[in-house]
Protein backbone atom coordinates (compact mmCIF):
# COMPACT_ATOMS: atom_id res chain seq x y z
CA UNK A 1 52.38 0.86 71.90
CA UNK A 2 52.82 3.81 70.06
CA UNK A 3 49.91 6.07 71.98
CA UNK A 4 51.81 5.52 75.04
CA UNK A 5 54.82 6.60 73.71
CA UNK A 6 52.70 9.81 73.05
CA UNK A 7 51.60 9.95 76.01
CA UNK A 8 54.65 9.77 77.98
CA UNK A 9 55.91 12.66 75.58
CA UNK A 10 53.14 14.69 76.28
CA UNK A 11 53.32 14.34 80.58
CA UNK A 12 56.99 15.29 79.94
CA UNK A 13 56.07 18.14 78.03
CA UNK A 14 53.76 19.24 80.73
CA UNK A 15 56.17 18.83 83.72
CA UNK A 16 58.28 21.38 81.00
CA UNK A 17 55.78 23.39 81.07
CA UNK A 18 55.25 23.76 84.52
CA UNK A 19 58.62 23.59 85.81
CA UNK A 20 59.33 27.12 83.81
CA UNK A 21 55.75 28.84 84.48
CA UNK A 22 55.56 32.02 86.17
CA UNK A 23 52.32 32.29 88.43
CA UNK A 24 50.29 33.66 86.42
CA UNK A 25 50.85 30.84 83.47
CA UNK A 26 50.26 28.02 85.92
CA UNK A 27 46.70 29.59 87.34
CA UNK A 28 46.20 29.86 83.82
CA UNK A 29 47.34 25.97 82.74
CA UNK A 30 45.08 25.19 85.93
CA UNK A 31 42.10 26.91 84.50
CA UNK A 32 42.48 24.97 81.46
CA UNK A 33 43.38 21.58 83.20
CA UNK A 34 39.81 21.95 85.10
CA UNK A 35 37.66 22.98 81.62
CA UNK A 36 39.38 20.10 80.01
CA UNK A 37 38.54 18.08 82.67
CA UNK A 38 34.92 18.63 82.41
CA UNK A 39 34.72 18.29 78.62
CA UNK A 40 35.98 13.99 79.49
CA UNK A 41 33.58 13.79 82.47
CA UNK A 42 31.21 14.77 80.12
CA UNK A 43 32.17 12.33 77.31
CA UNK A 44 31.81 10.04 79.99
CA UNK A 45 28.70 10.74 81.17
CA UNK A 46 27.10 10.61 77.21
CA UNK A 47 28.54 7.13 77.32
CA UNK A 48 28.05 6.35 80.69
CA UNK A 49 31.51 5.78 82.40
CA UNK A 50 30.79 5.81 85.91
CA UNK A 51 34.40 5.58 86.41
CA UNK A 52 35.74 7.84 84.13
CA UNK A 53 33.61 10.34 84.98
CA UNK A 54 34.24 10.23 88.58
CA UNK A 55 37.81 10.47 87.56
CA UNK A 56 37.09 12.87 85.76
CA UNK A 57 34.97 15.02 88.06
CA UNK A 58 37.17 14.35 91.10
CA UNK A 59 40.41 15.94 89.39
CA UNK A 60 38.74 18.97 88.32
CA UNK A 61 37.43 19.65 92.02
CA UNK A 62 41.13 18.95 92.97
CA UNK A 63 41.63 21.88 90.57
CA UNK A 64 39.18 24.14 91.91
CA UNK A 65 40.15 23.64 95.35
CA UNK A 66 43.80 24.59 94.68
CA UNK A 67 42.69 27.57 92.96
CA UNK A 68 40.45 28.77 95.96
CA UNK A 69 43.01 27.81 98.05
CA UNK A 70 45.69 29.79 96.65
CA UNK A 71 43.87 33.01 96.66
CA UNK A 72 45.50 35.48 98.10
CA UNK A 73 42.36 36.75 100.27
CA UNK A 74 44.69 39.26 102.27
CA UNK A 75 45.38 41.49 99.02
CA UNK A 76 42.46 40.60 96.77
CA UNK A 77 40.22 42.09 98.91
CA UNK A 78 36.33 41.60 97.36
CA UNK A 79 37.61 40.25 94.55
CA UNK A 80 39.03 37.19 96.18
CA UNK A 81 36.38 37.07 98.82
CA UNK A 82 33.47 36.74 95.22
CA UNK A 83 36.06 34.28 93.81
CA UNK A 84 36.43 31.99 97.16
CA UNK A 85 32.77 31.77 97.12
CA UNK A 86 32.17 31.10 93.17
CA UNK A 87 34.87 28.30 93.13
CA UNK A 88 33.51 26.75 96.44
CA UNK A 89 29.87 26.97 94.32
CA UNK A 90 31.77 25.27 91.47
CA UNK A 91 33.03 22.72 93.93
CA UNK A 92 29.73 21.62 94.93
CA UNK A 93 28.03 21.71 91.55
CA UNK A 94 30.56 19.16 90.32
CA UNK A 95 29.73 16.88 93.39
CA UNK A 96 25.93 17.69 92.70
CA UNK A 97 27.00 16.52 88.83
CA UNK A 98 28.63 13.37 89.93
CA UNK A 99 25.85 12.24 92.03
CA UNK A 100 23.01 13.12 89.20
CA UNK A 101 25.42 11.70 86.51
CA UNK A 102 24.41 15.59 85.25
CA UNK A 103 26.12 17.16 82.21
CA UNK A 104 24.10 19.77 82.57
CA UNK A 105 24.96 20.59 85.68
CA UNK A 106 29.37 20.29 84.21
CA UNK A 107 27.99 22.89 81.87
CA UNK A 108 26.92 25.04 84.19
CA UNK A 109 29.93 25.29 86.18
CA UNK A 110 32.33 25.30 82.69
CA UNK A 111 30.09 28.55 82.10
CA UNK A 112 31.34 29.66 85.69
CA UNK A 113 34.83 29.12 84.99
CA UNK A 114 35.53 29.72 81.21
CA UNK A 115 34.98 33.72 81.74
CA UNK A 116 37.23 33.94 84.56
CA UNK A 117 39.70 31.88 82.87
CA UNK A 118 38.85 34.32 79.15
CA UNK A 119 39.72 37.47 81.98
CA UNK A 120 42.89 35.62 83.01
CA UNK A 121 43.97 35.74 79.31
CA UNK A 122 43.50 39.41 79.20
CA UNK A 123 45.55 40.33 81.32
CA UNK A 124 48.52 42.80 79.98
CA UNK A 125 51.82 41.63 80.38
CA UNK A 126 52.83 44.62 82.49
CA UNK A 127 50.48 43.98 84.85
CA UNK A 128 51.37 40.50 85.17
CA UNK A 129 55.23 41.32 85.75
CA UNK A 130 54.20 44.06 88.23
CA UNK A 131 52.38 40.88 89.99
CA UNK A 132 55.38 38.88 90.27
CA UNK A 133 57.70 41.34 91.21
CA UNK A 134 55.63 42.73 93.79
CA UNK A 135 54.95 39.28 94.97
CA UNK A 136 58.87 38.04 95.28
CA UNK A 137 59.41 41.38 96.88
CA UNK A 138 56.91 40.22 99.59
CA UNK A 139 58.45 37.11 100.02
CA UNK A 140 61.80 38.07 100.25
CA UNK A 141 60.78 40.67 102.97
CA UNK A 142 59.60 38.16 105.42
C-alpha cells in the first residue's frame, strides 16, 4: 500500500517536472527515461521477463523515436542528419534485442546513447538560452 503511495508521488513529481522544463531539460529527461529504460529490460532479461522486457524495450524505442523525430533536420544540418541515422540504428538494435532476448545487444545501444546524452549535459547555459530564444523567435515569426 505504501509503494504505491510512492509511486503516485513520484509520477506527480515527474508531470512537475515536465510541465516547467525548457527544451533542452526535457531532451535531456528523455535521454535518461530511454537509459533507464534499458537498465529494467535488462533486469528482465537476466531473469527472464518476457513481458517486462518487452515493456521495457518498447518504451525506450518510443523514446528514441520522439527524439529522432523532433530533430530539427532543417537547422542541424550534418549533425542532425548523423543523429537521425544513429537513433534509427538504436531503434532497430532494440528490436534486434527483443527478438534475441539480447542484453548485449541493450548494451550496445546504451553505449550509443549515454555519450550523446554525457554531450547534452555539457552544454553551457548560454548556449542553451541562446537556443530557446532563437527558437521562440522562430515561432513567433511564422
Amino acid at each position: 500500500m505504501a509503494l504505491t503511495g510512492i509511486n503516485a508521488y513520484k509520477k506527480g513529481g515527474l508531470k512537475q517536472d515536465v510541465a516547467s522544463a525548457d527544451p533542452h531539460k526535457l531532451t535531456l529527461m528523455l535521454m535518461q527515461g530511454a537509459l533507464d529504460k534499458m537498465a529494467y529490460a535488462k533486469g528482465c532479461i537476466e531473469r527472464n521477463d518476457l513481458s517486462g522486457r518487452s515493456e521495457h524495450l518498447s518504451r525506450t524505442t518510443a523514446i528514441i523515436i520522439n527524439l529522432r523525430d523532433t530533430l530539427d533536420m532543417q537547422a542541424g544540418g550534418e549533425v542532425a542528419d548523423n543523429l537521425f541515422a544513429l537513433y534509427d540504428y538504436m531503434i532497430q538494435r532494440l528490436t534486434d534485442a527483443n527478438v534475441q532476448n539480447s542484453q548485449e545487444i541493450v548494451d550496445e545501444v546504451i553505449k550509443l546513447l549515454s555519450p550523446i546524452r554525457d554531450a547534452w549535459l555539457q552544454i553551457p547555459e548560454a548556449a542553451k538560452q541562446e537556443a530557446y530564444e532563437a527558437q521562440r523567435h522562430k515561432r513567433t515569426a511564422v
